[in-house]
C-alpha atoms as a PDB file:
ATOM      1  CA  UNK A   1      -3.995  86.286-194.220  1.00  0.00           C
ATOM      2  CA  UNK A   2      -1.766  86.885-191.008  1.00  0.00           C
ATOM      3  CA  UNK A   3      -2.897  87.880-187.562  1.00  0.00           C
ATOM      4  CA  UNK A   4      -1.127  89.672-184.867  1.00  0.00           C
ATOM      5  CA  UNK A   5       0.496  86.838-182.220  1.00  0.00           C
ATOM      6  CA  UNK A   6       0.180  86.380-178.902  1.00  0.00           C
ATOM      7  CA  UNK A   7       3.782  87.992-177.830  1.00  0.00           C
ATOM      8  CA  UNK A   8       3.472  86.458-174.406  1.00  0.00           C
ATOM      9  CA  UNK A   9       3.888  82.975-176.167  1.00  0.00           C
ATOM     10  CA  UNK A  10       6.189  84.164-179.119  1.00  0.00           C
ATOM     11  CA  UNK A  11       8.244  80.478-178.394  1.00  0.00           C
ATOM     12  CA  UNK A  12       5.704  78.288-179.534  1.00  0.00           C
ATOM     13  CA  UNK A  13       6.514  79.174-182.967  1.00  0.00           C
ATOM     14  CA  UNK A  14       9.678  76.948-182.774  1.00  0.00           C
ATOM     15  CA  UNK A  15       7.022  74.343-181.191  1.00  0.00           C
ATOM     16  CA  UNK A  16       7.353  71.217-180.749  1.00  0.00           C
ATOM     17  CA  UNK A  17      11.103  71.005-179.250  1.00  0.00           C
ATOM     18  CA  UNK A  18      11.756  67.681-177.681  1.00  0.00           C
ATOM     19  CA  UNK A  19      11.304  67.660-173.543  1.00  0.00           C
ATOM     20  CA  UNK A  20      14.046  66.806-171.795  1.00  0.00           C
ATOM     21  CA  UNK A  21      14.587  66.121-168.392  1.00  0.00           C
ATOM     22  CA  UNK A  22      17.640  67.691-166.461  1.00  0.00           C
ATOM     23  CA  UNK A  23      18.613  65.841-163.495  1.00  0.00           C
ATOM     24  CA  UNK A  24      21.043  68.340-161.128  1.00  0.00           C
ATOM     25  CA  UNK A  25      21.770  67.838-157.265  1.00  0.00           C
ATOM     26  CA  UNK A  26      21.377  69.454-154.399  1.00  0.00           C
ATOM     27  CA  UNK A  27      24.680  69.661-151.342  1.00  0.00           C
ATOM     28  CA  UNK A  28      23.533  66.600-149.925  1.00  0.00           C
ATOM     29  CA  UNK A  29      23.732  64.973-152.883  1.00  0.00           C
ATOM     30  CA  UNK A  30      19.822  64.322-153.354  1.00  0.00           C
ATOM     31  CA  UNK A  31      18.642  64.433-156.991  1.00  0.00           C
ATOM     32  CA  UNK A  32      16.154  66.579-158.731  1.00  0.00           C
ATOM     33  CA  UNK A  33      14.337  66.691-162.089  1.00  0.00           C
ATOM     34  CA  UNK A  34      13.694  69.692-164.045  1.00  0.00           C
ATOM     35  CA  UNK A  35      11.707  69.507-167.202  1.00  0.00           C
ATOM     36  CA  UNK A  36      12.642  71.845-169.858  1.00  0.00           C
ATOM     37  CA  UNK A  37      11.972  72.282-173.784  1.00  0.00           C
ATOM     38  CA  UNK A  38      14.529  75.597-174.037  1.00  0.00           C
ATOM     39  CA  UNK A  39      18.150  73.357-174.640  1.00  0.00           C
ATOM     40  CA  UNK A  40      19.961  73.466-177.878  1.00  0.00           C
ATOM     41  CA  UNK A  41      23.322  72.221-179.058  1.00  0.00           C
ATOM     42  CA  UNK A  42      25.637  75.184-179.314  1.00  0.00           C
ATOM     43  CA  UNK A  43      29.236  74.481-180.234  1.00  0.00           C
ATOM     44  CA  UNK A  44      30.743  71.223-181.673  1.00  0.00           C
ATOM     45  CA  UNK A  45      34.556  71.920-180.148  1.00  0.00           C
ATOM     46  CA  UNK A  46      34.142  72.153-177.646  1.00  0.00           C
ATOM     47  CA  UNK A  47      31.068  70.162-177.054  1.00  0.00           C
ATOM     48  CA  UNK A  48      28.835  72.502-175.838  1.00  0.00           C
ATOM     49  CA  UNK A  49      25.052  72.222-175.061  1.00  0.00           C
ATOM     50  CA  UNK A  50      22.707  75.078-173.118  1.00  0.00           C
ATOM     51  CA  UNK A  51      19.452  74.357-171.109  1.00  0.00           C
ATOM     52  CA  UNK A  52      17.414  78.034-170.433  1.00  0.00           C
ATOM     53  CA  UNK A  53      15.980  77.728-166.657  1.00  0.00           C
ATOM     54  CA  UNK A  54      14.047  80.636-164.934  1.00  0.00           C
ATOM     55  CA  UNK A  55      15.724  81.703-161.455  1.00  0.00           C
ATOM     56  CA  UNK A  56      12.626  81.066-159.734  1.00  0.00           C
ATOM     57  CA  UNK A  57      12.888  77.580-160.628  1.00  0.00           C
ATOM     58  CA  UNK A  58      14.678  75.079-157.796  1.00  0.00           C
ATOM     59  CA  UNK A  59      16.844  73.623-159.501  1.00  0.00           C
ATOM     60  CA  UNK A  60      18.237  76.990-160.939  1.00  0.00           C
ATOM     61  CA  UNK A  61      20.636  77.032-157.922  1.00  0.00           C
ATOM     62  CA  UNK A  62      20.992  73.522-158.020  1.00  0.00           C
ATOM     63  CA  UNK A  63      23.146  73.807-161.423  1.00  0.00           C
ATOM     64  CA  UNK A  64      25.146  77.200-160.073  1.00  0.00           C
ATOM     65  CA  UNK A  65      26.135  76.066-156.412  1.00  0.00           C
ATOM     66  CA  UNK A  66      27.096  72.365-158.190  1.00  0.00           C
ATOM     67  CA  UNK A  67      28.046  73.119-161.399  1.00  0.00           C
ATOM     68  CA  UNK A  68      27.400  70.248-163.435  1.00  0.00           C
ATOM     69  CA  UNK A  69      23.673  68.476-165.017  1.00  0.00           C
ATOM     70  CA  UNK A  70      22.879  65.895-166.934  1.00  0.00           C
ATOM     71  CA  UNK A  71      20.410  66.155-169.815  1.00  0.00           C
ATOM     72  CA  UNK A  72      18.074  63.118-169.962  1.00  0.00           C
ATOM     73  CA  UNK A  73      16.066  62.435-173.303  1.00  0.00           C
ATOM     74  CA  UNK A  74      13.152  60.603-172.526  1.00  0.00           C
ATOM     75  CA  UNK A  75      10.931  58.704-174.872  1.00  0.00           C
ATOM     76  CA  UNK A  76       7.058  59.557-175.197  1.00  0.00           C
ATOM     77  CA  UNK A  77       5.595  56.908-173.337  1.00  0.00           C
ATOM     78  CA  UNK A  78       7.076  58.609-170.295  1.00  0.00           C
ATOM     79  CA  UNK A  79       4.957  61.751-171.235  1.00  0.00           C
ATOM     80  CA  UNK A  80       3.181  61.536-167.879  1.00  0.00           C
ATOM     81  CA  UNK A  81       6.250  61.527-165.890  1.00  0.00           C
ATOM     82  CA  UNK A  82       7.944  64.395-168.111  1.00  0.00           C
ATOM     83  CA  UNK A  83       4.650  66.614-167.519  1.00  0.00           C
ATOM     84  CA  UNK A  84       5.044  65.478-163.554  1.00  0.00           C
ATOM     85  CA  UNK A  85       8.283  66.868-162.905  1.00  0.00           C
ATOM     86  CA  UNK A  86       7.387  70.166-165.065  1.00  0.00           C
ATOM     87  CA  UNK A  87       4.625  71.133-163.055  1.00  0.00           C
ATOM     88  CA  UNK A  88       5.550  70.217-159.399  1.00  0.00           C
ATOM     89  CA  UNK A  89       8.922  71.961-157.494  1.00  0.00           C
ATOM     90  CA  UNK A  90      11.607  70.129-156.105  1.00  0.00           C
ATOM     91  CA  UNK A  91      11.350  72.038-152.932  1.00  0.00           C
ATOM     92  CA  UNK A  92       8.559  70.390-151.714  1.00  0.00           C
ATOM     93  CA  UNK A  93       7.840  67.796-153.810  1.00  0.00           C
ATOM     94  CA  UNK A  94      10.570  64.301-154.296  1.00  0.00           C
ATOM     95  CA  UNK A  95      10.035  63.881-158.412  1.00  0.00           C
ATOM     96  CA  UNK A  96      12.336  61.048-158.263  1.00  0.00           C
ATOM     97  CA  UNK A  97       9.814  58.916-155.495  1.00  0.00           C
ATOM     98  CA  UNK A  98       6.265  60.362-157.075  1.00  0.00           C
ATOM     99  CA  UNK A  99       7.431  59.059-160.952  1.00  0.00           C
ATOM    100  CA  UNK A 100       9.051  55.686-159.770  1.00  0.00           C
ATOM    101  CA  UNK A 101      11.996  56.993-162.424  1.00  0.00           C
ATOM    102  CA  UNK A 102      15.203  55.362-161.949  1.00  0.00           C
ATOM    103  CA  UNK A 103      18.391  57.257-161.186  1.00  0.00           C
ATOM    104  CA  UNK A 104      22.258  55.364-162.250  1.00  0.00           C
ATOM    105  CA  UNK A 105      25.514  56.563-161.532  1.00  0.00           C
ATOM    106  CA  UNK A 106      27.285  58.680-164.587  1.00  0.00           C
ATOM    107  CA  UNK A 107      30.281  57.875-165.651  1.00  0.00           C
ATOM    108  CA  UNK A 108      32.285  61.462-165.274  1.00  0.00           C
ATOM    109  CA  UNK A 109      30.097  64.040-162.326  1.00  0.00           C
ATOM    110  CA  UNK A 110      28.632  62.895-159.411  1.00  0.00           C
ATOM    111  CA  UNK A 111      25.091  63.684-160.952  1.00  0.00           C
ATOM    112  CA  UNK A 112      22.653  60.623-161.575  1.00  0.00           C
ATOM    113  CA  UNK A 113      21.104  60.326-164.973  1.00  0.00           C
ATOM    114  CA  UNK A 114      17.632  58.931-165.643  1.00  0.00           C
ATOM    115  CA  UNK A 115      18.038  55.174-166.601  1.00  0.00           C
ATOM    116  CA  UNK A 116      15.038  55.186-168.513  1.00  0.00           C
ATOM    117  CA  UNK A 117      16.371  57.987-170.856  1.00  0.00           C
ATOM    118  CA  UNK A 118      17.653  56.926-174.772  1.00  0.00           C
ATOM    119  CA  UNK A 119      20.558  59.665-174.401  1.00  0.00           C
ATOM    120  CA  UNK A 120      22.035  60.413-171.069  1.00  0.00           C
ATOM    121  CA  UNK A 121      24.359  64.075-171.767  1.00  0.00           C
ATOM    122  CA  UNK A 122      26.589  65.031-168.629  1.00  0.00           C
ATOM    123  CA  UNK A 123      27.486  68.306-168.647  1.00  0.00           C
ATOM    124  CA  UNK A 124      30.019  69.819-166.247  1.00  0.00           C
ATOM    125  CA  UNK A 125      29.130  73.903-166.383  1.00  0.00           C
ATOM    126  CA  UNK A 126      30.995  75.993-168.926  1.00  0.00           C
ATOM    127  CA  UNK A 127      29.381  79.356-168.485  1.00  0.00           C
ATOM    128  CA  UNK A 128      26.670  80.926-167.100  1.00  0.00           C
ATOM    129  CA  UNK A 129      24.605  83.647-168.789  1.00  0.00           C
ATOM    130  CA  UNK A 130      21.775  85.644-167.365  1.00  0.00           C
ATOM    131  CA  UNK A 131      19.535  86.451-170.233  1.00  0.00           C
ATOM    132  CA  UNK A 132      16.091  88.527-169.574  1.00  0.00           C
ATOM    133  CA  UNK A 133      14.003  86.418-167.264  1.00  0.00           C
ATOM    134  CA  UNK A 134      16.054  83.660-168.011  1.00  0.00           C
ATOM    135  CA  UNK A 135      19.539  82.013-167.286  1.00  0.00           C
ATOM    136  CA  UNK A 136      21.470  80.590-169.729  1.00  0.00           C
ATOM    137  CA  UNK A 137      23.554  77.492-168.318  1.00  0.00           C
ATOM    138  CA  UNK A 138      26.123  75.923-170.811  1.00  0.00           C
ATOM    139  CA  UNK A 139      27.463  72.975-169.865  1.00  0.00           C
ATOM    140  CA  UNK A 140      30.484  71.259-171.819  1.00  0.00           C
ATOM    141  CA  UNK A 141      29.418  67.174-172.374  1.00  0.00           C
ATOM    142  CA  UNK A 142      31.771  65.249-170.666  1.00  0.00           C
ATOM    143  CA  UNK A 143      30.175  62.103-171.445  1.00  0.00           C
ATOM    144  CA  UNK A 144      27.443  60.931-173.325  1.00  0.00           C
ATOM    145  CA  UNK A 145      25.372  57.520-173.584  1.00  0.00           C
ATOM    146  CA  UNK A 146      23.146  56.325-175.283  1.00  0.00           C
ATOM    147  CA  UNK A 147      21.160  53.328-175.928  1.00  0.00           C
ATOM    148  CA  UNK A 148      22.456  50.967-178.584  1.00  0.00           C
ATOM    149  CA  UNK A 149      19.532  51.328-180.592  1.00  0.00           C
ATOM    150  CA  UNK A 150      18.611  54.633-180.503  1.00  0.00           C
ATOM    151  CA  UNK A 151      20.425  56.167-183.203  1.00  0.00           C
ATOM    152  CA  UNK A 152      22.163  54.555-186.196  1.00  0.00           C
ATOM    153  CA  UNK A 153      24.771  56.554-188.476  1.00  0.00           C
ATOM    154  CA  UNK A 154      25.114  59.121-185.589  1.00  0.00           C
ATOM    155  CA  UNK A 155      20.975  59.655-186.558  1.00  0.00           C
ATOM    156  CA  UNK A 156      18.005  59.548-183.740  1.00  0.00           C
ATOM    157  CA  UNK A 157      15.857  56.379-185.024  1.00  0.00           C
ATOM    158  CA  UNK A 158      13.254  58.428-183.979  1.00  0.00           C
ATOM    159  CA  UNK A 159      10.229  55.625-184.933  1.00  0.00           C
ATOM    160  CA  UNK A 160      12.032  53.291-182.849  1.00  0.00           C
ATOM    161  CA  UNK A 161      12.944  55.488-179.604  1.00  0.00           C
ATOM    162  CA  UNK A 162       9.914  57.993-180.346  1.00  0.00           C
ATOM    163  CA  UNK A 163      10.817  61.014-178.024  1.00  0.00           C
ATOM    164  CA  UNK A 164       8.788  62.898-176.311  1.00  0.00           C
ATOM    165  CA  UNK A 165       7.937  66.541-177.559  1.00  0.00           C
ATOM    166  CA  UNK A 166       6.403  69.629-176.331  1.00  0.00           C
ATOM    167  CA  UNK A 167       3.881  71.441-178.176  1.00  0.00           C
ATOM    168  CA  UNK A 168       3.387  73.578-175.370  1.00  0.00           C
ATOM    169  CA  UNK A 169       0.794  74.719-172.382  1.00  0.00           C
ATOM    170  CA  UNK A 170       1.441  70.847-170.865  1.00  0.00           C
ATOM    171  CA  UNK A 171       0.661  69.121-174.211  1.00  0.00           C
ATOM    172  CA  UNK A 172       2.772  66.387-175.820  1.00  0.00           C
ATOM    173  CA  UNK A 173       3.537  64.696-178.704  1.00  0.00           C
ATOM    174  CA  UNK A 174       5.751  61.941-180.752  1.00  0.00           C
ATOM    175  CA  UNK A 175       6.876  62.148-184.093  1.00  0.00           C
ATOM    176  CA  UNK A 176       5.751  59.302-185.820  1.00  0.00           C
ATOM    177  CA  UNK A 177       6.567  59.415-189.310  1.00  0.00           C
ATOM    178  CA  UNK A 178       9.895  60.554-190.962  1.00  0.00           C
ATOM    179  CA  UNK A 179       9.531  61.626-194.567  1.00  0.00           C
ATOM    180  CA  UNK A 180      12.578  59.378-196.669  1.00  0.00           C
ATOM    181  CA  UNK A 181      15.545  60.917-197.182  1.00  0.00           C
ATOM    182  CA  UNK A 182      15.096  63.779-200.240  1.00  0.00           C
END
């Protein structure tokens, strides 16, 4: 038998996403961390990829005034540090300091990425789209890295890098086991 849902939470049907966390700057070039579980791929040629950030949120002027991100994916053992910079603001608080994460150069946009991340996406921004309580920012990938190990056959080796999901209402998960290939 089916219930009515909870509208106000409609999202967590497509629960768990993976957590990512978006590093953007500000015009003094300091870094912040957003963390964010609304990002999907969205078009191969060009390479696009969109991240969904609420205008209330810091960094959402961040991204506009400097146009370019980079989307870190972090492995579950930093769950701790992925909650941190979800639940404290970049106005007052430095996320970079208070989770002892460490920030490297990209290779193509002035924006740091998270060294501890598997997959380091820099996007420069493509288009913005403001979408209900939410903007839409798609950025093109200019470069992406990755760690050697992390995927094999262009696949995540998602037992080996185990990445950090959200199940929602600061909860989060791994995926442990992948069912063989059917």
């Amino acid at each position: 038998m089916k219930v009515k849902g909870n509208m106000d939470k409609y999202y967590y049907c497509a629960f768990p996403m993976q957590a990512v966390l978006v590093t953007c700057n500000d015009e003094k070039e300091k870094t912040n961390i957003i963390t964010l579980a609304w990002h999907t791929p969205i078009s191969k040629k060009p390479p696009l990829y969109g991240i969904s950030v609420a205008p209330k949120r810091y960094s959402h002027d961040l991204i506009k005034k400097t146009k370019e991100f980079v989307i870190n994916f972090l492995p579950y053992s930093l769950a701790n540090e992925v909650n941190y910079c979800g639940t404290h603001s970049g106005r007052t608080t430095d996320k970079i300091e208070e989770t002892k994460l460490n920030l490297v150069d990209s290779g193509k946009i002035k924006t740091p990425s998270i060294k501890e991340a598997f997959a380091n996406m820099e996007c420069k921004l493509f288009k913005t789209i403001s979408l209900g309580d939410h903007t839409l920012f798609v950025g093109e990938i200019v470069n992406l890295l990755a760690d050697e190990k992390a995927f094999k056959n262009d696949l995540l080796q998602n037992e080996k890098m185990k990445p950090c999901y959200y199940l929602g209402s600061n909860i989060y998960t791994s995926i442990d086991k992948i069912r063989a290939e059917l």
